[in-house]
N, C-alpha and C. Protein backbone atom coordinates (compact mmCIF):
# COMPACT_ATOMS: atom_id res chain seq x y z
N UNK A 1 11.97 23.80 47.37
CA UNK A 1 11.18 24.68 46.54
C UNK A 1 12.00 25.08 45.30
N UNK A 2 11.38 25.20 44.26
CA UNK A 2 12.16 25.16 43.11
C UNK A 2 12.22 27.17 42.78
N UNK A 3 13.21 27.15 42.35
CA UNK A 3 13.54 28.79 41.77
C UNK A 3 13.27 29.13 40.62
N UNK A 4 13.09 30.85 40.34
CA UNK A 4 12.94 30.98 39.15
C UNK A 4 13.69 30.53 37.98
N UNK A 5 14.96 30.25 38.45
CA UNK A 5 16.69 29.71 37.64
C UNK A 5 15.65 28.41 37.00
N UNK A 6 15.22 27.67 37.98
CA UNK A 6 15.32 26.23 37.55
C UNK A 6 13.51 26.29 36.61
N UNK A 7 12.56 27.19 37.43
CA UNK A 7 11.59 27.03 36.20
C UNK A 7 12.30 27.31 34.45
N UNK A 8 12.88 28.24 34.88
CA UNK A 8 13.02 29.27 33.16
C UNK A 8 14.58 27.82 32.56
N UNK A 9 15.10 27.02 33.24
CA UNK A 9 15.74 26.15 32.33
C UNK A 9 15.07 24.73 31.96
N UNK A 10 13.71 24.91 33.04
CA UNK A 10 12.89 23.71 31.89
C UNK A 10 12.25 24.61 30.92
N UNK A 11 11.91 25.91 31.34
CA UNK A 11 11.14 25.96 29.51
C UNK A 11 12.35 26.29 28.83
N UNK A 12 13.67 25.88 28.87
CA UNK A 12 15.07 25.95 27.93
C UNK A 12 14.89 24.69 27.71
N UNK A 13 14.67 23.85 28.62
CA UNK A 13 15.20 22.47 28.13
C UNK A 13 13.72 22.12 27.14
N UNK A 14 12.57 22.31 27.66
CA UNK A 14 11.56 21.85 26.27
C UNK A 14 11.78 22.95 25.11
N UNK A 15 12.45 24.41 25.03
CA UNK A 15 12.51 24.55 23.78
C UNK A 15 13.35 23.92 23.11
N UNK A 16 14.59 23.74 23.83
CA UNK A 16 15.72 23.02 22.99
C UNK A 16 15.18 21.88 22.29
N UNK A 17 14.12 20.71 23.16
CA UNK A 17 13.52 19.85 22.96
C UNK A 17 12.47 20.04 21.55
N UNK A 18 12.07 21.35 21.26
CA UNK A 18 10.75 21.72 20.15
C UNK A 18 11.81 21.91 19.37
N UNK A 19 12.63 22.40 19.30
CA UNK A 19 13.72 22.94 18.17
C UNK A 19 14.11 22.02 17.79
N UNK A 20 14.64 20.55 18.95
CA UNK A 20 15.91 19.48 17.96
C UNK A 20 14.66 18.54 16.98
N UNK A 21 12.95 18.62 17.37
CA UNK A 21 12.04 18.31 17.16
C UNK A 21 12.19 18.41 15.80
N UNK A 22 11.66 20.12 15.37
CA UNK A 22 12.03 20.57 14.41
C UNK A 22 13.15 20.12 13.29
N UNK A 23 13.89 20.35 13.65
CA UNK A 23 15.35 19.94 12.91
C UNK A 23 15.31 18.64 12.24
N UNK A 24 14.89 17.71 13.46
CA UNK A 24 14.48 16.43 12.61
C UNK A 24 13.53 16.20 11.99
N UNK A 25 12.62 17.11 11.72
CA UNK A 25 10.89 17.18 10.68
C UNK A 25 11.95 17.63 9.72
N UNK A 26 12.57 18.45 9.33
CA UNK A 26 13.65 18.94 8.59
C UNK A 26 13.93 18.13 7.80
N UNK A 27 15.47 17.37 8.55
CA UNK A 27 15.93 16.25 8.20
C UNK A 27 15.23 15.64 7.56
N UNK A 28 14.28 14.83 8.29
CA UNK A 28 13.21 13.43 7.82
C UNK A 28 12.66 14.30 5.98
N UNK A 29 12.46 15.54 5.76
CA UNK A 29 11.60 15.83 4.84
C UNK A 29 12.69 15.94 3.41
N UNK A 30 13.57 16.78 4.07
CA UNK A 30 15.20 16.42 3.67
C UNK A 30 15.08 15.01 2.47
N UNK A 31 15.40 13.91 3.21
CA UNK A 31 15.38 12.76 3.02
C UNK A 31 13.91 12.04 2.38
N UNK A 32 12.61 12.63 2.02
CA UNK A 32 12.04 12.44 1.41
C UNK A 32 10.99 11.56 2.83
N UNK A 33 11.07 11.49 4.18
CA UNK A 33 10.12 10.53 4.66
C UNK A 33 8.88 10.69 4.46
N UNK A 34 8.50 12.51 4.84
CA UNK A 34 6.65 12.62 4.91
C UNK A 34 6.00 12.24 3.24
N UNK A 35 7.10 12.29 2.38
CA UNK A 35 6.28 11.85 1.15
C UNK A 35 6.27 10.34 1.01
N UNK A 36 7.10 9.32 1.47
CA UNK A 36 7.06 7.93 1.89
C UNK A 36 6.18 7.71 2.75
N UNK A 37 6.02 8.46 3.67
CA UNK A 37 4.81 8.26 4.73
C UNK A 37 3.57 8.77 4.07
N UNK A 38 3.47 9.67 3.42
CA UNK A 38 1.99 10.18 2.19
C UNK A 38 1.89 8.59 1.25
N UNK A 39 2.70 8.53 0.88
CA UNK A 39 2.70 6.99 0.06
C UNK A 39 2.07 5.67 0.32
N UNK A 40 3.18 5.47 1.65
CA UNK A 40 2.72 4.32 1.90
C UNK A 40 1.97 4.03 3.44
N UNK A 41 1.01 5.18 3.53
CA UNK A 41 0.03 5.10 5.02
C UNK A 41 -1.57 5.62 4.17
N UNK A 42 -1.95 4.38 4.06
CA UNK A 42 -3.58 4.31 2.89
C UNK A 42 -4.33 4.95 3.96
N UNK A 43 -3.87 4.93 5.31
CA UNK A 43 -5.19 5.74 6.12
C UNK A 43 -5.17 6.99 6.32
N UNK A 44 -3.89 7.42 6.22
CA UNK A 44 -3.19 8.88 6.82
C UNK A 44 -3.53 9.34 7.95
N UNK A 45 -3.51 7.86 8.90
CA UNK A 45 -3.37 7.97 10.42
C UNK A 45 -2.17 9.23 10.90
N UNK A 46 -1.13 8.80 10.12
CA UNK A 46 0.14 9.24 10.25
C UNK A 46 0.36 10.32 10.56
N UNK A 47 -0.51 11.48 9.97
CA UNK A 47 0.02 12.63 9.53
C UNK A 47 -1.49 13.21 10.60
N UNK A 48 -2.46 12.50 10.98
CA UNK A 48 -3.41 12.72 12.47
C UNK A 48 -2.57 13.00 13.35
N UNK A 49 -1.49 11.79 13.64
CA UNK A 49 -0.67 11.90 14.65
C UNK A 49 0.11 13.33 14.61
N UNK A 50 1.17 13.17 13.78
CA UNK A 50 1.85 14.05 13.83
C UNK A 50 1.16 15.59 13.81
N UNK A 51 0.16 15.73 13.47
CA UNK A 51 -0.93 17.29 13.64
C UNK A 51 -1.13 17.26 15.12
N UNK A 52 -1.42 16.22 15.95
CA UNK A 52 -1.72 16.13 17.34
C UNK A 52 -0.76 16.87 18.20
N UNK A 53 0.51 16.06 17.66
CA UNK A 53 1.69 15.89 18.66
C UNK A 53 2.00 17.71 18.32
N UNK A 54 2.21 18.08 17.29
CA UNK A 54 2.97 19.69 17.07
C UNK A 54 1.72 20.71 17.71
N UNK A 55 0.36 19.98 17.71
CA UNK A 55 -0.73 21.20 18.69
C UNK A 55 -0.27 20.88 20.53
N UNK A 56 0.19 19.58 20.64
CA UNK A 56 0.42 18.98 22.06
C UNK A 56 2.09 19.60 22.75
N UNK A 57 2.47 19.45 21.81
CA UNK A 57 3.87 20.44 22.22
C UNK A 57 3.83 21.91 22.30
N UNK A 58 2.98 22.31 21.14
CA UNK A 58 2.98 23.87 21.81
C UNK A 58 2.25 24.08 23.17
N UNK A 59 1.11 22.76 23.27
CA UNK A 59 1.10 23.38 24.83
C UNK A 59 1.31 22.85 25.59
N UNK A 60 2.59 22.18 25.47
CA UNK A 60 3.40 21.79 26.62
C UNK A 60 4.15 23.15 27.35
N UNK A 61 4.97 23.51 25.71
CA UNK A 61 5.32 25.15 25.97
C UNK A 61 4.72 26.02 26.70
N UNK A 62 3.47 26.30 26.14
CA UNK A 62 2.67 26.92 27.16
C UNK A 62 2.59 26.78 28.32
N UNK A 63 1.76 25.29 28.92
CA UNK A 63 1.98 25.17 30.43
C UNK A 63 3.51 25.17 31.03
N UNK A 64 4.59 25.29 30.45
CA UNK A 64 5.66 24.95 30.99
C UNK A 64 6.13 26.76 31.10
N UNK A 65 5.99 27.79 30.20
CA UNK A 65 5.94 28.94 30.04
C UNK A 65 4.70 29.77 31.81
N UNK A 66 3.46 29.14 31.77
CA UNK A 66 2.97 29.40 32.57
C UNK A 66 3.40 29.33 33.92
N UNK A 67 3.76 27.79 34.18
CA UNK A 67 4.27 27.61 35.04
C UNK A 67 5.49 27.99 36.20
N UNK A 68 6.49 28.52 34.55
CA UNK A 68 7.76 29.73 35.30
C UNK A 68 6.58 31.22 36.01
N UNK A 69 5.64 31.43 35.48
CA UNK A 69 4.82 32.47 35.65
C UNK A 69 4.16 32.33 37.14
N UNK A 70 4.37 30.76 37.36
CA UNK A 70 3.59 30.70 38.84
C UNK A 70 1.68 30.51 39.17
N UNK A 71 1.63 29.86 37.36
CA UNK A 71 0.47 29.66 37.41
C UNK A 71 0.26 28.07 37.58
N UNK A 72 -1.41 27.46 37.89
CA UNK A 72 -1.72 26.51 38.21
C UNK A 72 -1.87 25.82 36.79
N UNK A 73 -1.09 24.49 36.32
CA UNK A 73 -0.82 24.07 35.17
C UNK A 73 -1.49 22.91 35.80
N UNK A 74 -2.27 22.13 36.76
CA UNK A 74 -2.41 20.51 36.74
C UNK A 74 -3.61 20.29 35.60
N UNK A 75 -4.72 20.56 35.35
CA UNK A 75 -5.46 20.19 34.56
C UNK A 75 -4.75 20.65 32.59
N UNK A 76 -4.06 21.17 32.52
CA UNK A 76 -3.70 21.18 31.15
C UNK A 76 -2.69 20.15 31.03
N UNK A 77 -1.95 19.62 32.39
CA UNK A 77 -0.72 18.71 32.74
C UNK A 77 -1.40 17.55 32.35
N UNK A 78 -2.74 17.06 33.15
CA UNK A 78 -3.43 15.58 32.70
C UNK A 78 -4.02 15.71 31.29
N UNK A 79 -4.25 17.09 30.95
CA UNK A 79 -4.77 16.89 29.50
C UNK A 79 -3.76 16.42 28.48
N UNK A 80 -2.53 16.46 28.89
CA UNK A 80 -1.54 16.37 27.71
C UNK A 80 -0.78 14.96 28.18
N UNK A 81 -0.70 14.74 29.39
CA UNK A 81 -0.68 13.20 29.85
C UNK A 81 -1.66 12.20 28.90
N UNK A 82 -2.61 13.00 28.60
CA UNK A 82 -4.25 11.85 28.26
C UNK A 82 -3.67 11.59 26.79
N UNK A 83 -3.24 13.13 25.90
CA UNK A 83 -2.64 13.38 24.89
C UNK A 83 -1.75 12.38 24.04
N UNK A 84 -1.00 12.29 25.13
CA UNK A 84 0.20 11.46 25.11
C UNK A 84 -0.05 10.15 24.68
N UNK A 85 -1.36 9.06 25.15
CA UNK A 85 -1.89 7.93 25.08
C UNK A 85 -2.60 7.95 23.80
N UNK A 86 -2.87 9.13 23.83
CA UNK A 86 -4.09 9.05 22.53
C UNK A 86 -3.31 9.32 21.44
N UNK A 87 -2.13 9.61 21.19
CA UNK A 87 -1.34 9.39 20.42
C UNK A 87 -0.65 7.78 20.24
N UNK A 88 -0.15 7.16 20.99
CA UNK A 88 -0.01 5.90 20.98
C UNK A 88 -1.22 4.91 20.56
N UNK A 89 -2.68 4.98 20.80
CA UNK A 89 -3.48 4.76 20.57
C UNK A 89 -3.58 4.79 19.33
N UNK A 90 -3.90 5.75 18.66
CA UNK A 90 -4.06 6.42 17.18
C UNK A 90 -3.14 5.28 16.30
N UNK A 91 -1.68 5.40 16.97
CA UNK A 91 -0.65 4.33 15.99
C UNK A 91 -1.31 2.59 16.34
N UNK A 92 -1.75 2.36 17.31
CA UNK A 92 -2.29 1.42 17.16
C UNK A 92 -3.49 0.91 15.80
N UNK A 93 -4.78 1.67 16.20
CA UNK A 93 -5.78 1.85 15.55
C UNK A 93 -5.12 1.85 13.99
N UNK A 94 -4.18 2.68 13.61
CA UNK A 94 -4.02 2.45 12.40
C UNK A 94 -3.19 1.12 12.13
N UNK A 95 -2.22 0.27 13.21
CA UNK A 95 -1.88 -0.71 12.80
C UNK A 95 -2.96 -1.87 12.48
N UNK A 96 -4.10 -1.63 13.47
CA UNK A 96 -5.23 -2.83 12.93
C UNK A 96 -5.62 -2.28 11.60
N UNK A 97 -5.93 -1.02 11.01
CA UNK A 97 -6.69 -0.53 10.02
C UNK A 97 -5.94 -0.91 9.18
N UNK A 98 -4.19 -1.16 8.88
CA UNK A 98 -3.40 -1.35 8.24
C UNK A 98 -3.29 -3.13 7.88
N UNK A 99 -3.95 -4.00 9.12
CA UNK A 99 -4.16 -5.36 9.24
C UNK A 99 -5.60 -5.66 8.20
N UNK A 100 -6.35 -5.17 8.33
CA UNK A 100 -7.41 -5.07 7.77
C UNK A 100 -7.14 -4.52 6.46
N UNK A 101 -6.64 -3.83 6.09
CA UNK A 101 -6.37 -3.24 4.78
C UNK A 101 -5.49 -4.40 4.20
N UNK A 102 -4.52 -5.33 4.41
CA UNK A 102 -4.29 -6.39 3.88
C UNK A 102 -4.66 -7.80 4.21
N UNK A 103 -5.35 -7.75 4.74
CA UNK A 103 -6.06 -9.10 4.66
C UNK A 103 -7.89 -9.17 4.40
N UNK A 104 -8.17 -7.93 4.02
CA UNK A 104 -9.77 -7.86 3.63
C UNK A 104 -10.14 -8.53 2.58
N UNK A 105 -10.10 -8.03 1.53
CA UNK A 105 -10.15 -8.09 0.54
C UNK A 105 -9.27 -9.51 -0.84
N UNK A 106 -8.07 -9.55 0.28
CA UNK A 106 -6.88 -9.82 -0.29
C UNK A 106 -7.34 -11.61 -1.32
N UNK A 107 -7.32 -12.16 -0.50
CA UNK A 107 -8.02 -13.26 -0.29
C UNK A 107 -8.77 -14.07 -1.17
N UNK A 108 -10.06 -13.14 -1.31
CA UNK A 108 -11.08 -13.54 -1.74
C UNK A 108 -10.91 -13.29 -3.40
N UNK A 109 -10.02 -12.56 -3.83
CA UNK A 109 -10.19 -12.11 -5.21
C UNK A 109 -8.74 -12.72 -5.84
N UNK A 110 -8.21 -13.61 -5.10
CA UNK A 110 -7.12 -14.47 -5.95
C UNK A 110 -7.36 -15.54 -6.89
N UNK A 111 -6.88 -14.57 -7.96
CA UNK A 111 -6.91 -15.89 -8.93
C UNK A 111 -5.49 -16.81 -9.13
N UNK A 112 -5.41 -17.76 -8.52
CA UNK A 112 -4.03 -18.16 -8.85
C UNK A 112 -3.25 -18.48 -10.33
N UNK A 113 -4.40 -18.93 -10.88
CA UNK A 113 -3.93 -19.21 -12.18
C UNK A 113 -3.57 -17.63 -12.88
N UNK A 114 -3.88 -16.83 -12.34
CA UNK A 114 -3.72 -15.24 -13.27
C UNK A 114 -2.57 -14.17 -12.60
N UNK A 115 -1.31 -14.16 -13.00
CA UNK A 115 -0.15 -13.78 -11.98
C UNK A 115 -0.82 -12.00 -11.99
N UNK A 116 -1.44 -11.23 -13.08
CA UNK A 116 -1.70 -10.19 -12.37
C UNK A 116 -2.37 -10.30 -11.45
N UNK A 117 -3.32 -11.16 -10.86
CA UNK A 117 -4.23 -11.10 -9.80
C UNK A 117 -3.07 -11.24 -8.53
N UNK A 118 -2.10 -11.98 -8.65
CA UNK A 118 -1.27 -12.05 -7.72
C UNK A 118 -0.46 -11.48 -7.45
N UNK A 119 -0.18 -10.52 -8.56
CA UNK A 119 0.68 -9.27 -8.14
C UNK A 119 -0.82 -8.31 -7.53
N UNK A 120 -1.56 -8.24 -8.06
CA UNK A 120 -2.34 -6.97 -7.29
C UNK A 120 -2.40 -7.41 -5.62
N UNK A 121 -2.42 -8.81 -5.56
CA UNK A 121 -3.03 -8.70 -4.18
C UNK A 121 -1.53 -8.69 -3.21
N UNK A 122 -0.87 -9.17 -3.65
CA UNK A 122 0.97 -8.76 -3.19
C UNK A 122 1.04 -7.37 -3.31
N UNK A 123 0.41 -6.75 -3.94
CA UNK A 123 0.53 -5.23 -3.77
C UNK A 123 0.09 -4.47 -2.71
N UNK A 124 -1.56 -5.04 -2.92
CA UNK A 124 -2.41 -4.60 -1.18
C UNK A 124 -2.20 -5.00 0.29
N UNK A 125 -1.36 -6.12 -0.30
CA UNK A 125 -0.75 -6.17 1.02
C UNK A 125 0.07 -5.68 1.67
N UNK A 126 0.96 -5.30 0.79
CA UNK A 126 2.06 -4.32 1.11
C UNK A 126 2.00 -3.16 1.10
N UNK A 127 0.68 -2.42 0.72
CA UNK A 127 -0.04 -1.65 1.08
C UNK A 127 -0.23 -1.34 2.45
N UNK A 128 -1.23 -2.68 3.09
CA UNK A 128 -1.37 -2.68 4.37
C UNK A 128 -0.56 -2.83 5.09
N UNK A 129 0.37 -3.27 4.97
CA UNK A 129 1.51 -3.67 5.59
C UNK A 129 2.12 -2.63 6.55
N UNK A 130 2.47 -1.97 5.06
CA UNK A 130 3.06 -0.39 5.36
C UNK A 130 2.72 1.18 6.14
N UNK A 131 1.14 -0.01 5.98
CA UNK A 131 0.18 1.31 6.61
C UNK A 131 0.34 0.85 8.44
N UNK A 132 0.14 -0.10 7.88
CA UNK A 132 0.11 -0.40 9.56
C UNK A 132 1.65 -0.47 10.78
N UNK A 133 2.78 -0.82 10.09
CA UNK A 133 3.95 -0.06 10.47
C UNK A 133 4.65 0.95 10.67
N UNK A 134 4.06 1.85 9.47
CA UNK A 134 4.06 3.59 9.79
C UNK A 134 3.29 3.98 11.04
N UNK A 135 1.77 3.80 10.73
CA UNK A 135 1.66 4.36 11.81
C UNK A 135 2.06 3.77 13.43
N UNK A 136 2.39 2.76 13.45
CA UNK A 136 2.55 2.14 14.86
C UNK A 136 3.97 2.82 14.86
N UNK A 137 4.87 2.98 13.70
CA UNK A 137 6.74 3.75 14.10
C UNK A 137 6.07 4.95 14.97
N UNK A 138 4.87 6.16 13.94
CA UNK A 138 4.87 7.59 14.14
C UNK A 138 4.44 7.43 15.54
N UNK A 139 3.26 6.53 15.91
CA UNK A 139 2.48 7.14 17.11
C UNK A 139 3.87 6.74 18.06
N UNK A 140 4.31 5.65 18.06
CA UNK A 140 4.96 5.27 19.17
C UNK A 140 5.90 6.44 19.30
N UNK A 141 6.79 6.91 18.32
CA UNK A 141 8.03 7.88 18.77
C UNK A 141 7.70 9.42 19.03
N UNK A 142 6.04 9.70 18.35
CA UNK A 142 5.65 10.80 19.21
C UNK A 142 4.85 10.95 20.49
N UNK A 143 4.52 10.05 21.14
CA UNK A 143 4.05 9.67 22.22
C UNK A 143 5.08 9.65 23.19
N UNK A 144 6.26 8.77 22.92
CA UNK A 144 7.40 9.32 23.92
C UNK A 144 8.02 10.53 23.72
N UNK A 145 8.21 11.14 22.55
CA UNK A 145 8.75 12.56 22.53
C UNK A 145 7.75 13.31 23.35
N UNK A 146 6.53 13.46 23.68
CA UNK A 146 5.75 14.19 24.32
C UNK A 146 5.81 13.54 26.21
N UNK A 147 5.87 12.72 25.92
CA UNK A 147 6.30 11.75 27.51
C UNK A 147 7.71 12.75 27.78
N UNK A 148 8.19 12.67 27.44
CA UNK A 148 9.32 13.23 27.67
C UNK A 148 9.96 14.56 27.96
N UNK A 149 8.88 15.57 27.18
CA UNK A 149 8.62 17.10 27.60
C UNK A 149 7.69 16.74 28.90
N UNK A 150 7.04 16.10 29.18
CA UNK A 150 5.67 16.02 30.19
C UNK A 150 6.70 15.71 31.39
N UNK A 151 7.71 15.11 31.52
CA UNK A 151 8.62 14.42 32.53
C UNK A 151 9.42 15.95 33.00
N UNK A 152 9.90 16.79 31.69
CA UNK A 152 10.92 17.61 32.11
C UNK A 152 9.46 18.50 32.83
N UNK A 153 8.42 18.65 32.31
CA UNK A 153 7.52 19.70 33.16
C UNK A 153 7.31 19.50 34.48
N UNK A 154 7.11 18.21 35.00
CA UNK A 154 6.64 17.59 36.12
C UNK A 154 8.08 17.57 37.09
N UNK A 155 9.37 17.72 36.22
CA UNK A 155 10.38 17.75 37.12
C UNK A 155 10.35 18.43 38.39
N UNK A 156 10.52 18.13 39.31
CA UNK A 156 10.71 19.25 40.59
C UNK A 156 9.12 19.40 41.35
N UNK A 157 8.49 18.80 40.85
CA UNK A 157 7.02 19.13 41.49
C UNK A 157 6.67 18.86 42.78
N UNK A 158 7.29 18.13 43.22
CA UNK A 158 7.00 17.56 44.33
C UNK A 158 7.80 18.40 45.45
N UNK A 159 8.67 19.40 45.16
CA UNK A 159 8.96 20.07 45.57
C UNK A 159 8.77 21.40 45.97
N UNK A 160 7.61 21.82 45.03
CA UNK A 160 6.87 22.66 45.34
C UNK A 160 6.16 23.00 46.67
């Protein structure tokens, strides 16, 4: 059976976890990424995700906060399990939307003989390109960052 010691150092270990979170939204903004990611994600899948994941962590907090409390957390537990996918999902969806965004259009409107036509469409592609690699980086690394608070919550359960 798990103790109050060990509930109250998982909700230490997921704040530490929301904080080093933090720090690196910091960093990354620091370094100019969310405006590279505003740039070069034509769908702004990206920034879906990342709105998901910072509403999905606070209530990880929450159920993990509750839970030192001795309350019944399983249905907010599978909701943020489901969370978790539908974030990975999302980076998918935008990698096809990002596939589609360079090869739609691209194609059909080449003029070879006319090098601006061939820079524009070298452009949209790299357009899509970009769109569709961003979001498949974001969803994937916030999908396990949330896997990963969901693991420290579930720690010890079975011991209950």
């Amino acid at each position: 059976m798990l103790h109050s010691g060990e509930y109250n150092m998982k909700f230490l270990r997921w704040w530490l976890f929301a904080c080093l979170t933090g720090l690196v939204a910091v960093v990354a903004n620091y370094f100019g990424f969310f405006q590279e990611l505003y740039a070069n994600d034509a769908t702004k899948i990206s920034f879906f995700i990342i709105t998901i994941y910072v509403f999905a962590t606070l209530n990880v907090g929450k159920l993990t906060y509750n839970q030192t409390k001795g309350k019944d957390i399983k249905s907010g537990l599978n909701t943020s399990w489901f969370t978790s996918e539908v974030l990975l999902s999302l980076g998918m969806i935008g990698t096809v939307a990002g596939f589609i965004l360079m090869l739609g259009d691209t194609f059909g409107s080449i003029d070879t003989t006319n090098q601006d036509s061939l820079k524009d469409a070298l452009s949209n592609m790299a357009l899509g390109m970009s769109t569709a690699l961003y979001t498949t980086l974001v969803g994937l690394i916030l999908s396990q960052a949330l896997k990963i608070q969901l693991v420290n919550l579930e720690s010890g359960e079975d011991d209950v």
